[in-house]
N, C-alpha and C. Protein backbone atom coordinates (compact mmCIF):
# COMPACT_ATOMS: atom_id res chain seq x y z
N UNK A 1 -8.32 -15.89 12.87
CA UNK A 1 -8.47 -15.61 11.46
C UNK A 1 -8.63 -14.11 11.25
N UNK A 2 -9.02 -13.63 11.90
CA UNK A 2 -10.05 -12.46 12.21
C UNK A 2 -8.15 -11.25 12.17
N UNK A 3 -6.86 -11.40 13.27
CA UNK A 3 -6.36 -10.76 13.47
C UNK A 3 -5.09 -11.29 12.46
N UNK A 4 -5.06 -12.14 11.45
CA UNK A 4 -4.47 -12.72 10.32
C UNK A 4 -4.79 -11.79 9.38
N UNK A 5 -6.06 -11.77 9.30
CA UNK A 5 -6.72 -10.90 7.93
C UNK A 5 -6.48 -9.28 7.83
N UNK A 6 -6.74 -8.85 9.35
CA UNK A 6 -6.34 -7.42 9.69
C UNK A 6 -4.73 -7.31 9.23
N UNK A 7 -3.92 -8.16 9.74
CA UNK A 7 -2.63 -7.66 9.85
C UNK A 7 -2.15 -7.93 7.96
N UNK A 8 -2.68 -8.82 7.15
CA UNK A 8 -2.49 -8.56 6.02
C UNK A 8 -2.99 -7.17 5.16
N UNK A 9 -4.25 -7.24 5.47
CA UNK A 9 -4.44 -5.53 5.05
C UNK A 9 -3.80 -4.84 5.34
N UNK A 10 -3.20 -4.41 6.25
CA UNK A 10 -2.01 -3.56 6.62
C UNK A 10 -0.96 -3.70 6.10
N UNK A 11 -0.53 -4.95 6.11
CA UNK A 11 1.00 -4.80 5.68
C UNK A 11 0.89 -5.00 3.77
N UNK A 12 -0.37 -5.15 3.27
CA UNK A 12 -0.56 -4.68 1.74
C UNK A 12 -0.48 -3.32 1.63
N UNK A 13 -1.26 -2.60 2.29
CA UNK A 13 -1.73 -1.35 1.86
C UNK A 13 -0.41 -0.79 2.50
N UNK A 14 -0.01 -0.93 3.01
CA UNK A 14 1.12 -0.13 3.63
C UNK A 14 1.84 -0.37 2.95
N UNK A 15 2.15 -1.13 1.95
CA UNK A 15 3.30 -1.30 1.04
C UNK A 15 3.25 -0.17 -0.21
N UNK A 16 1.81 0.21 -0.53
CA UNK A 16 1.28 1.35 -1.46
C UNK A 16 1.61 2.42 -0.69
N UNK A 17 0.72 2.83 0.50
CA UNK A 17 0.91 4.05 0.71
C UNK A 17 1.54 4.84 1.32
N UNK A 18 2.79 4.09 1.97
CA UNK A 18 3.97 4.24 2.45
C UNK A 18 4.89 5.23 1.78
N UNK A 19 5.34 4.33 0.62
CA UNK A 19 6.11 5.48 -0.25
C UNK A 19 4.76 6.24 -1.12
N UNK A 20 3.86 6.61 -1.19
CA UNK A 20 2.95 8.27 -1.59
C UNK A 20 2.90 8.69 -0.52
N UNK A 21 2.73 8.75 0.61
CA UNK A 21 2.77 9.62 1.95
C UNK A 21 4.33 9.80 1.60
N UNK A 22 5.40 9.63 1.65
CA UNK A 22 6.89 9.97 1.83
C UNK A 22 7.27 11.16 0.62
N UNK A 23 6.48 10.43 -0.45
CA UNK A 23 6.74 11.79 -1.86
C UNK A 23 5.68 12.89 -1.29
N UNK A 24 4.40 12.49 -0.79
CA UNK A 24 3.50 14.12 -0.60
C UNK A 24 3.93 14.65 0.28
N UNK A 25 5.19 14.03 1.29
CA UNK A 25 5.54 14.88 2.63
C UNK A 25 6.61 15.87 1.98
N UNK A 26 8.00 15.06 0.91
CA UNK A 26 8.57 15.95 0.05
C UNK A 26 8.15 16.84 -0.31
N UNK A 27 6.93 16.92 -1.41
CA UNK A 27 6.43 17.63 -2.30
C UNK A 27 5.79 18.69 -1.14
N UNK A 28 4.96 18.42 -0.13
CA UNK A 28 4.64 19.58 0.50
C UNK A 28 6.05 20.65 1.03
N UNK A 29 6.86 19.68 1.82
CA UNK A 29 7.82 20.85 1.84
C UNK A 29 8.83 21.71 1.09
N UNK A 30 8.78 21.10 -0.23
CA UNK A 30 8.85 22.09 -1.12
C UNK A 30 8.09 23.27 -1.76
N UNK A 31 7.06 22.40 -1.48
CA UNK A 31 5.47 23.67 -1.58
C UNK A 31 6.20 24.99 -0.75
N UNK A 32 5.94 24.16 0.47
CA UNK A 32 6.53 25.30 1.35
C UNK A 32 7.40 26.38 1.69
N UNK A 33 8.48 25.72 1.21
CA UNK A 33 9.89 26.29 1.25
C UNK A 33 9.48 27.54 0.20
N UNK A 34 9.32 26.93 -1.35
CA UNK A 34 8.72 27.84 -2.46
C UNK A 34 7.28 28.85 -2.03
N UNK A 35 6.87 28.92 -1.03
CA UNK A 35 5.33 29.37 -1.75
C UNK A 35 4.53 29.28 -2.96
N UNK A 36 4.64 27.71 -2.78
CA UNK A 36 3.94 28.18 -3.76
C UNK A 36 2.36 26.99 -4.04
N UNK A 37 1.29 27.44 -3.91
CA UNK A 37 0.20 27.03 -3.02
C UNK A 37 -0.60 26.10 -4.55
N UNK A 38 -0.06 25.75 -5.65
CA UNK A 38 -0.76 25.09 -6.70
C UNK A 38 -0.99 23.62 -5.74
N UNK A 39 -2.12 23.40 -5.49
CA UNK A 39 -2.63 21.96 -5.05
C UNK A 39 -2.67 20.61 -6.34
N UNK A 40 -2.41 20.89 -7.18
CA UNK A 40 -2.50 19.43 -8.18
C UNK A 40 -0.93 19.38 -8.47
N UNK A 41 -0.11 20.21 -7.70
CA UNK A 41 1.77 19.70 -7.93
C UNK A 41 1.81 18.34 -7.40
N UNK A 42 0.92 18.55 -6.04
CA UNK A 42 1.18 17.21 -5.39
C UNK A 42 0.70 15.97 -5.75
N UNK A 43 -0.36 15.93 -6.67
CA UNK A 43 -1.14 14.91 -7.20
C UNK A 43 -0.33 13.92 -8.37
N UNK A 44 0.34 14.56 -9.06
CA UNK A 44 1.07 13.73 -10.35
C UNK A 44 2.49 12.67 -9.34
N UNK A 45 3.46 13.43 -8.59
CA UNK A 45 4.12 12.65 -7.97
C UNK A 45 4.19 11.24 -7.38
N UNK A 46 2.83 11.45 -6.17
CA UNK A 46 2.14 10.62 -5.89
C UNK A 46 1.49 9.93 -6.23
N UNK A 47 0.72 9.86 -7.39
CA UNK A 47 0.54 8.87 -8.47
C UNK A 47 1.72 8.29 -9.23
N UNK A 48 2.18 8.41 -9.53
CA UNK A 48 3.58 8.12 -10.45
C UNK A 48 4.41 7.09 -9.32
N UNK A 49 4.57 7.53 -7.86
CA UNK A 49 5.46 6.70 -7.23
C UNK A 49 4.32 5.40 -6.32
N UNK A 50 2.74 5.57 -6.46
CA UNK A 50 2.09 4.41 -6.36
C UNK A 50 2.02 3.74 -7.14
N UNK A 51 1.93 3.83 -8.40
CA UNK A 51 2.03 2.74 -10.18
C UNK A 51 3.57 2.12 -9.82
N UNK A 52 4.37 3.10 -9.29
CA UNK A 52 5.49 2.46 -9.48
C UNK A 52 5.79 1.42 -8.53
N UNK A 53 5.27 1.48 -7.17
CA UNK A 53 5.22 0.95 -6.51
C UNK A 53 4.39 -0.37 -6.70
N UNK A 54 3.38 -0.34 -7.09
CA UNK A 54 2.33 -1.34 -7.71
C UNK A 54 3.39 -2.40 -8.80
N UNK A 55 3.96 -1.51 -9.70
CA UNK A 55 4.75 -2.16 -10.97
C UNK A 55 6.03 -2.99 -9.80
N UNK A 56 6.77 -2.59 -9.17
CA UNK A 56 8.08 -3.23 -8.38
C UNK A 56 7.38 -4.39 -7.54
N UNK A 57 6.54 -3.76 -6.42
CA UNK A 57 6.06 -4.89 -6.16
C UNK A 57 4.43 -5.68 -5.94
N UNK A 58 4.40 -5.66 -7.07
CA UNK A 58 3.06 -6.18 -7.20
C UNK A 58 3.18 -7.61 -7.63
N UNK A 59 4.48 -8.43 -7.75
CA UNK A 59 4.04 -9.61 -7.50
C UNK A 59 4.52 -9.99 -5.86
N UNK A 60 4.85 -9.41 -5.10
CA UNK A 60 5.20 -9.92 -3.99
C UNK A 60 3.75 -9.44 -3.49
N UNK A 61 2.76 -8.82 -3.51
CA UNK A 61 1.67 -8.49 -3.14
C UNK A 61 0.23 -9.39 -3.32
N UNK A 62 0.82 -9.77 -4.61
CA UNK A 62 -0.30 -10.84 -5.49
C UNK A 62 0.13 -12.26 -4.80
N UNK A 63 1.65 -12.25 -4.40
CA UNK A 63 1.94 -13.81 -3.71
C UNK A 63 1.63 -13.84 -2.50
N UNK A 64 2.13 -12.94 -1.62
CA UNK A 64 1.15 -12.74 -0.24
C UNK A 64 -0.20 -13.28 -0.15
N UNK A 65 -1.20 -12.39 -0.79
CA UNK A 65 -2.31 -12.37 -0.83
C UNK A 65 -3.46 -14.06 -1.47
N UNK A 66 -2.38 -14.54 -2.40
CA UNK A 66 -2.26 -16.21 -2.50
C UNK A 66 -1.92 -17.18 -1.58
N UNK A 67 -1.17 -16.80 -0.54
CA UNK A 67 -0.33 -17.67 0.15
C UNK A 67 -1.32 -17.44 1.71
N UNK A 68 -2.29 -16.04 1.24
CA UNK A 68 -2.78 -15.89 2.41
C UNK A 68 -4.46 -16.57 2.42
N UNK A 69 -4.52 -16.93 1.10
CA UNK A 69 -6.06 -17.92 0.51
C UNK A 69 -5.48 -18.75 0.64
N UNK A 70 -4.73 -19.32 0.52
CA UNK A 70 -4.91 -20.98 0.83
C UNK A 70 -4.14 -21.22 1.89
N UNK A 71 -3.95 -20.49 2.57
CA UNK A 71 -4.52 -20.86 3.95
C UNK A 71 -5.32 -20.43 4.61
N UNK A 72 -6.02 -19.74 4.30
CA UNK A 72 -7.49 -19.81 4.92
C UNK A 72 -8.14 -20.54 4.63
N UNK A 73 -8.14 -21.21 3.19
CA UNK A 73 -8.79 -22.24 2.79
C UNK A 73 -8.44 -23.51 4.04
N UNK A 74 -7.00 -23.82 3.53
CA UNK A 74 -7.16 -25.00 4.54
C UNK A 74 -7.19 -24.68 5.93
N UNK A 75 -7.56 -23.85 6.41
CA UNK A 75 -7.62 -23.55 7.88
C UNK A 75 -9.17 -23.71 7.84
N UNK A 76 -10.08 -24.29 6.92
CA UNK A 76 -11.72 -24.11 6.99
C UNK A 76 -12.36 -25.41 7.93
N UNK A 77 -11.50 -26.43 7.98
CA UNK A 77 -11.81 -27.54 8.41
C UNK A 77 -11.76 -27.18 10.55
N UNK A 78 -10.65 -26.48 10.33
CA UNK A 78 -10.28 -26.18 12.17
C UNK A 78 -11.53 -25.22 12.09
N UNK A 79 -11.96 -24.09 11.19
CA UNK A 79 -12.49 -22.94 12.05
C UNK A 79 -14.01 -23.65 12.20
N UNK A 80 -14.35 -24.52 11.23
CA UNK A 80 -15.95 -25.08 11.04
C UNK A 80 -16.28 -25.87 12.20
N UNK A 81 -14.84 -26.72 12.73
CA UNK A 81 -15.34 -28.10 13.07
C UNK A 81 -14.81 -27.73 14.75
């Protein structure tokens, strides 16, 4: 149960912060390329492509996360007994 639960946290959260790590890696090397050292450029991007990410797939996240309660639910009878 224990390495079920781990590997869903992961593959949720990794669905968020997957693509914002990929836009702040962009956005930094454009920082770079530009010089140009404003620290809140990177902040609006990365917000904008986690909502969006949230908005595309947030029902495949919400069904996961359903599909992953009831079966834990019915898995209560094996882990108790």
């Amino acid at each position: 149960v224990l390495s079920d639960s781990l590997f869903m946290v992961i593959m949720l959260v990794s669905a968020l912060i997957i693509p914002s790590m990929v836009v702040g890696l962009i956005v930094a090397v454009f920082q770079a390329a530009t010089s140009i050292t404003e620290q809140t450029i990177n902040f609006l991007p990365r917000l904008l492509v986690t909502l969006l990410a949230l908005r595309w797939g947030g029902h495949w996240l919400v069904q996961k996360l359903m599909d992953f309660t009831f079966e834990i639910v019915a898995r209560i009878p094996e882990v108790i007994g």
